[in-house]
N, C-alpha and C. Protein backbone atom coordinates (compact mmCIF):
# COMPACT_ATOMS: atom_id res chain seq x y z
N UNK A 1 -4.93 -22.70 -1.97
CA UNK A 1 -4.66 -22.53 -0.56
C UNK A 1 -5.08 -23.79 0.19
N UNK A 2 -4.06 -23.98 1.17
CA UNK A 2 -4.18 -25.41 1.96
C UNK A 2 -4.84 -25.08 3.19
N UNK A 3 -6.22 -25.66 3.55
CA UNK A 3 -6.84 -25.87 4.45
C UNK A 3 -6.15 -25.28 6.11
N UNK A 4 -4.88 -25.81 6.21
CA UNK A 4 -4.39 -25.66 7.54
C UNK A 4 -3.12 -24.09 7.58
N UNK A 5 -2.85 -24.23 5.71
CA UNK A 5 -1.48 -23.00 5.70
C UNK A 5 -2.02 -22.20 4.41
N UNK A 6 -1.82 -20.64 4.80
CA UNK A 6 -2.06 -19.79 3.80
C UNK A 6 -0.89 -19.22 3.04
N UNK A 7 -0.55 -19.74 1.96
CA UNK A 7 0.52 -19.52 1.49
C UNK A 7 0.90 -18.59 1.08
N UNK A 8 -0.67 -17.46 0.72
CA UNK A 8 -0.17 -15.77 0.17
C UNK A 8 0.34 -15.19 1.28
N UNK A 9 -0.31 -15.58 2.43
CA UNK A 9 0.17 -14.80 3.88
C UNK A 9 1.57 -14.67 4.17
N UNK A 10 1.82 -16.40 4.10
CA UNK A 10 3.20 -16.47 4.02
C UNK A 10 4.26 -15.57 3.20
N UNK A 11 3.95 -15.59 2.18
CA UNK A 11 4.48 -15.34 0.88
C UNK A 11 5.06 -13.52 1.53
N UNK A 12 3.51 -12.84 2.08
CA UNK A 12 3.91 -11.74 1.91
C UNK A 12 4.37 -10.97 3.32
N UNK A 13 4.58 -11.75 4.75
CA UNK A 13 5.51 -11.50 5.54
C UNK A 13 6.60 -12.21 5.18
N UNK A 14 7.42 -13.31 4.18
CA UNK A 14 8.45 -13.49 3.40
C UNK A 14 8.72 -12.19 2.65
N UNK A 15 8.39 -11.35 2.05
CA UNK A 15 8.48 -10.36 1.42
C UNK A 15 8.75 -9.61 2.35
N UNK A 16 8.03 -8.92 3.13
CA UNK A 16 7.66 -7.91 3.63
C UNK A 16 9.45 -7.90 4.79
N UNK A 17 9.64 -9.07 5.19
CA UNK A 17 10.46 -8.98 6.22
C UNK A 17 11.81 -9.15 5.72
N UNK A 18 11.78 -9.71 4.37
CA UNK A 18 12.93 -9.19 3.30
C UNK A 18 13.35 -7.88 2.99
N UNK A 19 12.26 -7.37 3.09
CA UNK A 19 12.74 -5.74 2.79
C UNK A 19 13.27 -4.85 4.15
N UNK A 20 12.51 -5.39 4.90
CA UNK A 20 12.93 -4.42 6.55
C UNK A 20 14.10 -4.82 6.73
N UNK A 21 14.23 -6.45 6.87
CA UNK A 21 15.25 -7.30 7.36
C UNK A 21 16.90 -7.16 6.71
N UNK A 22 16.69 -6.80 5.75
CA UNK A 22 17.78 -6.62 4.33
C UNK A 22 17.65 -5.10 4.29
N UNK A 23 16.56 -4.55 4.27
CA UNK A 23 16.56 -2.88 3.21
C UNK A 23 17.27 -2.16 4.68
N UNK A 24 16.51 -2.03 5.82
CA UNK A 24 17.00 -0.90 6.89
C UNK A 24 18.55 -0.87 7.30
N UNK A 25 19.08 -2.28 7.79
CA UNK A 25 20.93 -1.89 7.45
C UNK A 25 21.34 -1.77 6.35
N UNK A 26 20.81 -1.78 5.12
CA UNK A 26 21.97 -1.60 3.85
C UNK A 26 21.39 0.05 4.26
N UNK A 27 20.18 0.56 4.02
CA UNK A 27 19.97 1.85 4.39
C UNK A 27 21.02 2.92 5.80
N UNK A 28 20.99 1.87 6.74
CA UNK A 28 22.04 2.17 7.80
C UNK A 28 23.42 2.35 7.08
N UNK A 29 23.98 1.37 6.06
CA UNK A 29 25.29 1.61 6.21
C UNK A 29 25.61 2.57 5.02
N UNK A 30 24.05 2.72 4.23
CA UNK A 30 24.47 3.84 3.27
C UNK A 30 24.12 5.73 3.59
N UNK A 31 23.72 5.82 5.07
CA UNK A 31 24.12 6.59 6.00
C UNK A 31 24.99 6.51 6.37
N UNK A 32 25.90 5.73 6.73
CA UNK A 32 27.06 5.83 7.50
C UNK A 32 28.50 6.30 6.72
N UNK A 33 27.91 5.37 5.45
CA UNK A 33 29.00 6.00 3.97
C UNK A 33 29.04 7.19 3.72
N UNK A 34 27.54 7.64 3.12
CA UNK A 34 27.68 9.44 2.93
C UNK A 34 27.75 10.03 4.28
N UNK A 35 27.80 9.79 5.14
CA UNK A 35 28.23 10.37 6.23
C UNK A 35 30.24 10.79 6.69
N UNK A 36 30.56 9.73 6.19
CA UNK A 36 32.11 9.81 6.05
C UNK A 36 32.66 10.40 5.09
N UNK A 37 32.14 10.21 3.99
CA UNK A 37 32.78 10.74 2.72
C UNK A 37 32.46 12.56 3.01
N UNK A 38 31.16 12.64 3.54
CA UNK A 38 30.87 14.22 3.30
C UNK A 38 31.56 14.70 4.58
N UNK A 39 32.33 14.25 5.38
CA UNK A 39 32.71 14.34 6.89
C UNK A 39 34.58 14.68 6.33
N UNK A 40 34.76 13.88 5.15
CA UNK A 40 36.02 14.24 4.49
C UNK A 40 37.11 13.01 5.18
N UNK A 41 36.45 12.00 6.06
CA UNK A 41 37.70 11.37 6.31
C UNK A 41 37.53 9.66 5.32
N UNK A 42 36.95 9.65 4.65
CA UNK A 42 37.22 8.79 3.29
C UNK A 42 37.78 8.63 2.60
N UNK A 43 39.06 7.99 1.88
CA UNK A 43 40.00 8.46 1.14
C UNK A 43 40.94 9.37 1.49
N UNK A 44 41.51 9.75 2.20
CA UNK A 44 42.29 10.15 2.85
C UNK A 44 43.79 10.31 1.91
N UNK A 45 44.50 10.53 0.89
CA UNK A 45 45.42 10.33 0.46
C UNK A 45 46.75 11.47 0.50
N UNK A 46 47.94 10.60 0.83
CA UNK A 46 48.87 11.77 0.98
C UNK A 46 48.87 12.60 2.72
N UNK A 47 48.87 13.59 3.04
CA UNK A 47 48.59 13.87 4.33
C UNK A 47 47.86 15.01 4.38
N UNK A 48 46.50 15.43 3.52
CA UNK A 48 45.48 16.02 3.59
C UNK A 48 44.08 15.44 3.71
N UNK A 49 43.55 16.27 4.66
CA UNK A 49 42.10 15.54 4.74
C UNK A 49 41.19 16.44 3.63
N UNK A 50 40.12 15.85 2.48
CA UNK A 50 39.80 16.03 1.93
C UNK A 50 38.75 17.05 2.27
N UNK A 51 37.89 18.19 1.90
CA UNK A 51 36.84 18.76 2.55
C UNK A 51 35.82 18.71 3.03
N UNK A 52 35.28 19.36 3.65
CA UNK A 52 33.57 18.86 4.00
C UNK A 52 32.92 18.82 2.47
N UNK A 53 31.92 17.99 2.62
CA UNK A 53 30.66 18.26 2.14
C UNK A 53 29.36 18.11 2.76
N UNK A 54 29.03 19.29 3.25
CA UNK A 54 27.69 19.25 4.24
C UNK A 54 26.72 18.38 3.60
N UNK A 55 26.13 19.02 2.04
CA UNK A 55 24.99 18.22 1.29
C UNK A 55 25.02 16.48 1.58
N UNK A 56 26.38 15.88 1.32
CA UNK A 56 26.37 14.43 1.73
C UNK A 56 26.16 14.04 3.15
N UNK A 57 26.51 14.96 4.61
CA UNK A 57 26.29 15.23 5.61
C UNK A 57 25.21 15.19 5.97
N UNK A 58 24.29 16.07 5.47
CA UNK A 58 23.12 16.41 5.70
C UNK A 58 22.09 14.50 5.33
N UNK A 59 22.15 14.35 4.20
CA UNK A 59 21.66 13.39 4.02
C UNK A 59 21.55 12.00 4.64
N UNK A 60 23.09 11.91 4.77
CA UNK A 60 23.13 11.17 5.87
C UNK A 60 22.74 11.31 6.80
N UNK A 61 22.23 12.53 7.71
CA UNK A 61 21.94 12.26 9.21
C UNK A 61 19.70 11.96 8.87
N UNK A 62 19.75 12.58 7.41
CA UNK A 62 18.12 12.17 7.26
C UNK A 62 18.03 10.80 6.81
N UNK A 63 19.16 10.06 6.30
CA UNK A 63 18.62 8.42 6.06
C UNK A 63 19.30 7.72 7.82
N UNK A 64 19.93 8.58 8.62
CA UNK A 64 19.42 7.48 10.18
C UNK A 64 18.69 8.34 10.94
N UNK A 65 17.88 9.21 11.00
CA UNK A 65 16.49 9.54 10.85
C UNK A 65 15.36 8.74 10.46
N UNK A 66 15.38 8.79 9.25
CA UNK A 66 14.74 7.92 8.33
C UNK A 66 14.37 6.15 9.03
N UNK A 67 15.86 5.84 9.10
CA UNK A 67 15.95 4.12 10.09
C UNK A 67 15.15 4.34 11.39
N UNK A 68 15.82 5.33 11.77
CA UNK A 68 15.47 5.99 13.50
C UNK A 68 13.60 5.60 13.60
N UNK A 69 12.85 6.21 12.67
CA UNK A 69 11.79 6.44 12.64
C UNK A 69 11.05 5.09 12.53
N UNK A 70 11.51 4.29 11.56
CA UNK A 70 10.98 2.83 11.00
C UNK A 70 10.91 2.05 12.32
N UNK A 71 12.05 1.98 12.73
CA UNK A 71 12.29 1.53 14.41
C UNK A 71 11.26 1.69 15.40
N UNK A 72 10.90 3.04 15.53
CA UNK A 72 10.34 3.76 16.42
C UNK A 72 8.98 3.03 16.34
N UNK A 73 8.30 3.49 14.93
CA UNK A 73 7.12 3.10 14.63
C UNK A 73 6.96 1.39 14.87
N UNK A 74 8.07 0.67 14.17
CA UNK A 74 7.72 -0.69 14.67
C UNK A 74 7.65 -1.02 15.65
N UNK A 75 8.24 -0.66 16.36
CA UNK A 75 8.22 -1.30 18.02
C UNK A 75 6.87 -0.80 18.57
N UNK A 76 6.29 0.80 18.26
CA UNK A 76 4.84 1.40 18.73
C UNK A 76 3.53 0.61 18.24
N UNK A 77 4.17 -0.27 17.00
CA UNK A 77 2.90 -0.29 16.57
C UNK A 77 3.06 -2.37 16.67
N UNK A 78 3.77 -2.99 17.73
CA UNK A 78 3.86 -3.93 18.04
C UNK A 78 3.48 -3.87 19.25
N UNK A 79 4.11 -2.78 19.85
CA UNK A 79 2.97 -2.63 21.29
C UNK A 79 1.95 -2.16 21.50
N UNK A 80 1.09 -1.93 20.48
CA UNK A 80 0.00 -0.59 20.13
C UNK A 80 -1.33 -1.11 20.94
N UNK A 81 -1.32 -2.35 21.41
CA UNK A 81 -2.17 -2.81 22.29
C UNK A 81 -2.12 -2.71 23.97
N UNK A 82 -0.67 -2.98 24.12
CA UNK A 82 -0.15 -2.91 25.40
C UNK A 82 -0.46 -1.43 26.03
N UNK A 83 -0.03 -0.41 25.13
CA UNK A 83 -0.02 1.21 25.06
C UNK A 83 -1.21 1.42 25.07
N UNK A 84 -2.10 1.09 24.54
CA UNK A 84 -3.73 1.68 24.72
C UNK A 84 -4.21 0.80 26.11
N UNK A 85 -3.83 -0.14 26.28
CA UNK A 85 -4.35 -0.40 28.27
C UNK A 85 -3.94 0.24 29.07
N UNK A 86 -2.56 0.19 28.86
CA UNK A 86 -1.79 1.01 30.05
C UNK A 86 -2.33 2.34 30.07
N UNK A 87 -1.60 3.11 28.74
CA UNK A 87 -2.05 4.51 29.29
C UNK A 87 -3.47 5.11 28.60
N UNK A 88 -3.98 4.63 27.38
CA UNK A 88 -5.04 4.69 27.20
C UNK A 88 -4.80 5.36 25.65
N UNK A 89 -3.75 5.19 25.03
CA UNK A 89 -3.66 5.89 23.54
C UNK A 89 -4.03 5.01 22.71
N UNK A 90 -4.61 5.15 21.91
CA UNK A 90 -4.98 4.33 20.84
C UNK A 90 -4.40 4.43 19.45
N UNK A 91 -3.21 4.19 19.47
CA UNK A 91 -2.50 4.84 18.01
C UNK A 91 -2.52 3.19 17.44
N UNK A 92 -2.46 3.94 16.37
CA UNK A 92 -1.72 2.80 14.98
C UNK A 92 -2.67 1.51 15.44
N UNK A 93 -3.94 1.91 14.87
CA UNK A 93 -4.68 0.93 14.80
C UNK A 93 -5.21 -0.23 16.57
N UNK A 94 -4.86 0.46 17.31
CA UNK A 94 -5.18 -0.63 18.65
C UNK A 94 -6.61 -1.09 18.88
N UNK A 95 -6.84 -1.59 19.15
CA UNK A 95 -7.99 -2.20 19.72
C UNK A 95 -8.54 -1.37 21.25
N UNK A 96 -9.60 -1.11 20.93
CA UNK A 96 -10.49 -0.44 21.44
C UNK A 96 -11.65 -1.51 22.58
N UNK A 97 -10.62 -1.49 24.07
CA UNK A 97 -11.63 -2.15 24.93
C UNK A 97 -13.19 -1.92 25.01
């Protein structure tokens, strides 16, 4: 480790923001896939629409849930300082005036 740069640090918000940065839209659009297919308008062939499938339905609305939540929490726990002055909550680790 170099005096002025920590390279594991680096290393592991390089990682870390690879996975959010990359993992949460492929996660988004593989909600959005089983969401269509179980919705029946995927493949479409001939002039019938294919049937529901709730189970693929269902899943899909828990992986943008799932995103929904990651979101939520990041942004709370980027302001988690701001939020404990203002109104006085102390979640997700804040600092305690």
């Amino acid at each position: 480790m170099n005096h002025w740069f920590n390279y594991e640090a680096t290393a592991k918000i390089l990682v870390f923001s690879l996975v959010l940065g990359a993992g949460l839209p492929a996660l988004f659009a593989l909600g959005v896939q089983l969401h269509a297919a179980g919705a029946g308008t995927v493949g479409q062939a001939g002039g019938h629409a294919p049937s529901r499938r709730q189970v693929l339905v269902a899943l899909g609305w828990a992986i943008f849930g799932l995103v929904l939540a990651v979101v939520v929490i990041g942004v709370l726990y980027i302001a988690r300082d701001f939020i404990a002055h203002h109104i006085g909550w102390h979640i997700l680790g804040a600092q305690r005036a």
